[in-house]
C-alpha atoms as a PDB file:
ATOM      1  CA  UNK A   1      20.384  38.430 -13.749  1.00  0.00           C
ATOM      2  CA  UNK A   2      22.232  36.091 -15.993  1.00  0.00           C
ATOM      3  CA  UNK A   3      20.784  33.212 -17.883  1.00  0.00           C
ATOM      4  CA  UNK A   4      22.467  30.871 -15.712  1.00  0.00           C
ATOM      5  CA  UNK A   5      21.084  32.781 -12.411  1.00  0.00           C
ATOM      6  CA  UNK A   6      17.399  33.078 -13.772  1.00  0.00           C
ATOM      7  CA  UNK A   7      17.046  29.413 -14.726  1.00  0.00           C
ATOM      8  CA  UNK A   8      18.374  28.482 -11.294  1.00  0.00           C
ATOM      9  CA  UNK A   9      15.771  31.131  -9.632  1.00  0.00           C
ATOM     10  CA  UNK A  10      12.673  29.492 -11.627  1.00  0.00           C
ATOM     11  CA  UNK A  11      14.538  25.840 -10.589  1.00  0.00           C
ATOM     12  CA  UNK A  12      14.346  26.398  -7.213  1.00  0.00           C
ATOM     13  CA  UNK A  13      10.918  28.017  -7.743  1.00  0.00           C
ATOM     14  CA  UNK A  14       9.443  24.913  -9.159  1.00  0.00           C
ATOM     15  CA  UNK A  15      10.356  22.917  -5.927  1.00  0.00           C
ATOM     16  CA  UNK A  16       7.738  24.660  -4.104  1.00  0.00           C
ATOM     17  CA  UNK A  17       4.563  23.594  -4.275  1.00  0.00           C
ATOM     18  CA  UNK A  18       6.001  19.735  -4.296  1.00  0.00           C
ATOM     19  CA  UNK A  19       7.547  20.165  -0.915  1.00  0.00           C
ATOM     20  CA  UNK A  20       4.699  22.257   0.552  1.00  0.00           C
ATOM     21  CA  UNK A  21       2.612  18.893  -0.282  1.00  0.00           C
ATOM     22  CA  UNK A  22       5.301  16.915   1.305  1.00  0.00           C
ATOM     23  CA  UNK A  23       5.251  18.547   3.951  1.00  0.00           C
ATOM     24  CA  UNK A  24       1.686  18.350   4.925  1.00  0.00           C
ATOM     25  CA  UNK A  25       1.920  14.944   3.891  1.00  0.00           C
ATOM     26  CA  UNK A  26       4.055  14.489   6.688  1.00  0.00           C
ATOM     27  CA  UNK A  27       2.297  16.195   9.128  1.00  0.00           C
ATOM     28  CA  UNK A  28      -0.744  14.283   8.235  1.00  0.00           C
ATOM     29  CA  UNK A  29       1.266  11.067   8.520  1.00  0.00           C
ATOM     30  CA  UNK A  30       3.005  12.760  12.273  1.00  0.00           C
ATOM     31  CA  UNK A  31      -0.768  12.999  13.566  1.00  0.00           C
ATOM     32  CA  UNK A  32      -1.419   9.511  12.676  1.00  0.00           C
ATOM     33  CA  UNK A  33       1.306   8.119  14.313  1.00  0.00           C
ATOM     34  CA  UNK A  34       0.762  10.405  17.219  1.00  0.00           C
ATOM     35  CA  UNK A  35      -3.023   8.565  17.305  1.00  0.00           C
ATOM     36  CA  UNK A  36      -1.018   5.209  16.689  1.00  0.00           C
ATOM     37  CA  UNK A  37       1.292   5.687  19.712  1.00  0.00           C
ATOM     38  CA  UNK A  38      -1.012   7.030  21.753  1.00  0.00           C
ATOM     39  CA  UNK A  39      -3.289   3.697  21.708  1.00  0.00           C
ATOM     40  CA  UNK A  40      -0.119   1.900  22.121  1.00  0.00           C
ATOM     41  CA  UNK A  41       0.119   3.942  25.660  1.00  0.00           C
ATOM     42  CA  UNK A  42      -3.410   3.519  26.319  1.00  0.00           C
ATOM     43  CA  UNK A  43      -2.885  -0.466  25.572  1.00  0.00           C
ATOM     44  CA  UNK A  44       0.359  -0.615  27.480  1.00  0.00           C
ATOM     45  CA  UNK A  45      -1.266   0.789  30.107  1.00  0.00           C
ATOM     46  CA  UNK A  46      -4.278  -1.643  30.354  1.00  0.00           C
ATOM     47  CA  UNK A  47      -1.682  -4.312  30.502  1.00  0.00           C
ATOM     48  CA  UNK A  48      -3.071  -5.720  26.921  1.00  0.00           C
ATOM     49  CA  UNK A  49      -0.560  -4.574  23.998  1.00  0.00           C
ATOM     50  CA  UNK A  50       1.297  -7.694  22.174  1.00  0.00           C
ATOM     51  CA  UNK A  51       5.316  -6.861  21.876  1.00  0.00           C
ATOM     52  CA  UNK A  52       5.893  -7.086  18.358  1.00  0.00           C
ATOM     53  CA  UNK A  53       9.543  -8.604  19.004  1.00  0.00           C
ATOM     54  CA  UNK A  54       7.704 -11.313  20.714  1.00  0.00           C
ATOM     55  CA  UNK A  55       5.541 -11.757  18.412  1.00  0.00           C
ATOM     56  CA  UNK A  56       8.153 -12.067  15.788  1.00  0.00           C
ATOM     57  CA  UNK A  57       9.904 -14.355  17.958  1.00  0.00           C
ATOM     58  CA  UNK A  58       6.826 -16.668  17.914  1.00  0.00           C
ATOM     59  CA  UNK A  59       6.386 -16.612  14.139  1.00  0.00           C
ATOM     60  CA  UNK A  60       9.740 -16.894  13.071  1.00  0.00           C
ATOM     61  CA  UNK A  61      10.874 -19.274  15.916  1.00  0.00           C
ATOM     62  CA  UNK A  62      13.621 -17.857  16.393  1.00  0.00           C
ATOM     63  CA  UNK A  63      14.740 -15.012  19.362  1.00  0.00           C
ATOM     64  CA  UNK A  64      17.735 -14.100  17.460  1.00  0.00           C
ATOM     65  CA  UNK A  65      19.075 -10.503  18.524  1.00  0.00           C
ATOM     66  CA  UNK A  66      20.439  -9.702  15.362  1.00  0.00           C
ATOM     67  CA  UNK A  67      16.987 -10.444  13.540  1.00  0.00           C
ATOM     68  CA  UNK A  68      15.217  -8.279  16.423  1.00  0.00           C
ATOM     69  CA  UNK A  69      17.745  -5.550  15.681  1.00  0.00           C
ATOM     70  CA  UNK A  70      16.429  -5.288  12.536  1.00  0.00           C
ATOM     71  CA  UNK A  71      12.663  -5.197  13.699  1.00  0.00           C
ATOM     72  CA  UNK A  72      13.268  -2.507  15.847  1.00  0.00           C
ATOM     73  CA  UNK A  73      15.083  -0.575  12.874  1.00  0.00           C
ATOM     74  CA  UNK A  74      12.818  -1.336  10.952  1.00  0.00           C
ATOM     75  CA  UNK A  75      10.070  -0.661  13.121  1.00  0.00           C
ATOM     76  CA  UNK A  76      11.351   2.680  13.940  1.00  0.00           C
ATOM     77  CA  UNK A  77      12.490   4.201  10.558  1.00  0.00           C
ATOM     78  CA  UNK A  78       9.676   5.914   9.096  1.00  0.00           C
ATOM     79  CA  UNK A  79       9.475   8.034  11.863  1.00  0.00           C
ATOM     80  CA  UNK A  80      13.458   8.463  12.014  1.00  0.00           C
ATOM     81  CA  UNK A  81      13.466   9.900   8.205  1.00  0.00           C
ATOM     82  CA  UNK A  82      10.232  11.903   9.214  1.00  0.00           C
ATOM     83  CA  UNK A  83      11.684  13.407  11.779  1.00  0.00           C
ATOM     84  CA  UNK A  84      15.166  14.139  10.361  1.00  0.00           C
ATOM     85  CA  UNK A  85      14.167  15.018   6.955  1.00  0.00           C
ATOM     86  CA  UNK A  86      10.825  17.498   8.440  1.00  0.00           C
ATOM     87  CA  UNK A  87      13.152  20.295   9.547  1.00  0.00           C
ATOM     88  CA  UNK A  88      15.309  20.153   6.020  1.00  0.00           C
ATOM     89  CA  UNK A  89      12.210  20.388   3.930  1.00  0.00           C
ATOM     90  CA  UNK A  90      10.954  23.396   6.306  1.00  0.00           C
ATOM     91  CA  UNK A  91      14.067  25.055   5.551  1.00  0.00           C
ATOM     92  CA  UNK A  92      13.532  24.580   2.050  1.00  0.00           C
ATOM     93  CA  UNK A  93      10.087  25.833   1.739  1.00  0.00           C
ATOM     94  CA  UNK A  94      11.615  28.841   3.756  1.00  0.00           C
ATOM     95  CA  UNK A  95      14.234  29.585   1.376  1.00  0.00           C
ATOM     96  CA  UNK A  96      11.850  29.353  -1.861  1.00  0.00           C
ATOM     97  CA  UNK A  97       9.919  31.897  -1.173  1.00  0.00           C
ATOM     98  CA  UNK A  98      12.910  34.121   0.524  1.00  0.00           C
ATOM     99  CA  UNK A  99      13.846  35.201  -3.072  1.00  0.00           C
ATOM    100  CA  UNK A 100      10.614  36.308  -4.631  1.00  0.00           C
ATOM    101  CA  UNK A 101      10.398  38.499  -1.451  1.00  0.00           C
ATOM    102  CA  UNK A 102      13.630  39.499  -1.606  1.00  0.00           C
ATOM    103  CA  UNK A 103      12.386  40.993  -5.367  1.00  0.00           C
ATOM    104  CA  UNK A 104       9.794  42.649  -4.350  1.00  0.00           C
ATOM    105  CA  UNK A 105      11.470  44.315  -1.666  1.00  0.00           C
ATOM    106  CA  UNK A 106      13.816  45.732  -3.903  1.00  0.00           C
ATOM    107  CA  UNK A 107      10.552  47.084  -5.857  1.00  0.00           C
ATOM    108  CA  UNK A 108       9.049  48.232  -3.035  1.00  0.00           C
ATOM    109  CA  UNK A 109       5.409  45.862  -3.197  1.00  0.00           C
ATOM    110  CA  UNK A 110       5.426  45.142   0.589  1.00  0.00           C
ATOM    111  CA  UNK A 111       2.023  43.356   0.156  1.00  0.00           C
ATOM    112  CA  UNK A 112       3.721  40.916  -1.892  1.00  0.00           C
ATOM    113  CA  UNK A 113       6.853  40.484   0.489  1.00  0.00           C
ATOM    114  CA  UNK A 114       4.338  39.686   3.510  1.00  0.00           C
ATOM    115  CA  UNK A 115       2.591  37.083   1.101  1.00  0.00           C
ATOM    116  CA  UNK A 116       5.578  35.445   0.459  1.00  0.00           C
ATOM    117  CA  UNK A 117       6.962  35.193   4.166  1.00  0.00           C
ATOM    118  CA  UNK A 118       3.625  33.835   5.501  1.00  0.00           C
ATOM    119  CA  UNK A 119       4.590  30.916   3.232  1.00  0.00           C
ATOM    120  CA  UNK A 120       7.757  30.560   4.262  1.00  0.00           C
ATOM    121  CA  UNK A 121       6.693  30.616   7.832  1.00  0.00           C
ATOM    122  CA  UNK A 122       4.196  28.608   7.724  1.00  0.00           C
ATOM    123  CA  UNK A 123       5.767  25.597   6.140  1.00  0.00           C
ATOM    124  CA  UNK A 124       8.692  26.009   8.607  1.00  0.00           C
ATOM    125  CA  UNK A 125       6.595  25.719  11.930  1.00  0.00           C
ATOM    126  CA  UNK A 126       4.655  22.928  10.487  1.00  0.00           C
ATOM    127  CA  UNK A 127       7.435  21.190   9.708  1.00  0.00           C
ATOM    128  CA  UNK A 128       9.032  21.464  12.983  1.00  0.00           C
ATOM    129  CA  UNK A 129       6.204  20.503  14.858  1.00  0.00           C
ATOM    130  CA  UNK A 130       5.757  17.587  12.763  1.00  0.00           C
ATOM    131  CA  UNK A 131       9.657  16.601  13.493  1.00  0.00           C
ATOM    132  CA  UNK A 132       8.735  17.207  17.455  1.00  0.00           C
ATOM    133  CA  UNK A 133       5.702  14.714  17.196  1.00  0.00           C
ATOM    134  CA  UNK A 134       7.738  12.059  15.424  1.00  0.00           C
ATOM    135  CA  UNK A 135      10.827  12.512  17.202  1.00  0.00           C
ATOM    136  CA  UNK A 136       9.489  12.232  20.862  1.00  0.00           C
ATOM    137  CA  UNK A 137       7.295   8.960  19.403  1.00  0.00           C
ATOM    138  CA  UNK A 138      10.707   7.194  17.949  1.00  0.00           C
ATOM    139  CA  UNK A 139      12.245   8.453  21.006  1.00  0.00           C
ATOM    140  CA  UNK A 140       9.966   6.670  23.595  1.00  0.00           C
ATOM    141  CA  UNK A 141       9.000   3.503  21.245  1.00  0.00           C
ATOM    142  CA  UNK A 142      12.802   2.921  21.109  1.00  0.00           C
ATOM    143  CA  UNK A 143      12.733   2.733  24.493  1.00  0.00           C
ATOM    144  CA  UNK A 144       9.599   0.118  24.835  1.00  0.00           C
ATOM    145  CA  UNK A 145      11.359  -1.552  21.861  1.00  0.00           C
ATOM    146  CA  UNK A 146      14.905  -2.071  23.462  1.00  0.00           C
ATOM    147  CA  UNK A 147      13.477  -3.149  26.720  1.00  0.00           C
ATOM    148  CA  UNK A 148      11.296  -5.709  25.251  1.00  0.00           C
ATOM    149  CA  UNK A 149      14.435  -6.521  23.368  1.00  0.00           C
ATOM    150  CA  UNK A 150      16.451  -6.244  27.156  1.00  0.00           C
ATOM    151  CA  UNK A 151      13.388  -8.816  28.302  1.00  0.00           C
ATOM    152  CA  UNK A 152      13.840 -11.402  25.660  1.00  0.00           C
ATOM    153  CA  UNK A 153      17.534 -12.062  25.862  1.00  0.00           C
ATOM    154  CA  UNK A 154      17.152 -12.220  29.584  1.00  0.00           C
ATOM    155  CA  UNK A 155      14.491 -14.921  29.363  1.00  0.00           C
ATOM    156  CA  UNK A 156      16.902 -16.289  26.587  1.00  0.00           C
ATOM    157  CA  UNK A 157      19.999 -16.318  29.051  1.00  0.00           C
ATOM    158  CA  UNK A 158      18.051 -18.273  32.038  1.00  0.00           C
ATOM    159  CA  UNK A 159      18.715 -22.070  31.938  1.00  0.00           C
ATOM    160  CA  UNK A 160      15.535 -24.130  31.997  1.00  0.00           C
ATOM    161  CA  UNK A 161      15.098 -26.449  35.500  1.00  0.00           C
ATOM    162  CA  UNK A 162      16.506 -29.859  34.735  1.00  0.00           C
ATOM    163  CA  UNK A 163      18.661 -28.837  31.838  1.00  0.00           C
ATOM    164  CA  UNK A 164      22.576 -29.285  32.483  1.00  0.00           C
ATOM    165  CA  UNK A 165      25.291 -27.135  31.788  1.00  0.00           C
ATOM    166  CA  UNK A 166      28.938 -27.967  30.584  1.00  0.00           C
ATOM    167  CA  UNK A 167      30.600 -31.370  31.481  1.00  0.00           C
ATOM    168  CA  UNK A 168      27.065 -33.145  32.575  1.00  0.00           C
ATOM    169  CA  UNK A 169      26.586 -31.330  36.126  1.00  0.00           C
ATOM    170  CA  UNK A 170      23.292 -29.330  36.819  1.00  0.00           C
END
């Protein structure tokens, strides 16, 4: 290998064990939320779980849809990037450890290509299962969230009893 080829090989190398810890970072974080949204359910359910776009109505006074918009992005974007960015750092914890075993291969140290793909496997199905868990949760909360959203501009739209329209007539 060239200069230019090696450094790039222990580059990529050094990426490793930082996006192994990302990635169960993530899947830590895709279990919480799974707990989170699974209360939500179990609230929703029960018939006691405040909307948080009503809630933000109430504290900002204001039922603008723009403004909720930007709740509900807001609301849902952790779990977006988690679930977008899960399956790219999978692939990149596969790929690290691709060339090592790709090395020893070529030496003939089998042992050490099995090590190596375990790795690469392992951080792959973790983080697809943790983009599963945090896509089907953004998924289904941007449902709730767009309905409540649906809810409020209806309520907004219906005239109150004794108000009157254009020109003075009820």
């Amino acid at each position: 290998m060239t200069t230019l080829e090696l450094w790039m090989y222990e580059l990529g190398r050094l990426f490793l064990l930082p996006v192994l810890a990302l990635i169960l970072l993530l899947f830590a974080y895709s279990f919480y939320a799974l707990g989170s949204f699974l209360m939500e359910t179990w609230q929703r359910r029960r018939g006691d779980h405040a909307c948080p776009l009503a809630r933000w109505c109430r504290e900002h006074g204001s039922d603008d849809s723009d403004g909720l918009e930007l709740l509900i992005l807001r609301r849902l974007e952790p779990l977006r990037i988690v679930s977008r960015t899960a399956p790219m750092l999978g692939l990149v914890a596969t790929m690290i450890p691709l060339g090592p075993a790709l090395l020893a291969l070529g030496d003939g140290d089998l042992a050490s290509v099995g090590e190596q793909l375990v790795v690469a496997f392992a951080a792959v199905i973790l983080a697809l299962i943790t983009a599963s868990i945090t896509y089907w949760i953004v998924t289904v909360r941007r449902r709730w969230l767009l309905a409540s959203l649906h809810r409020i501009e209806r309520e907004r739209a219906v005239p109150v009893a004794g108000t009157r329209g254009v020109g003075g007539t009820a």
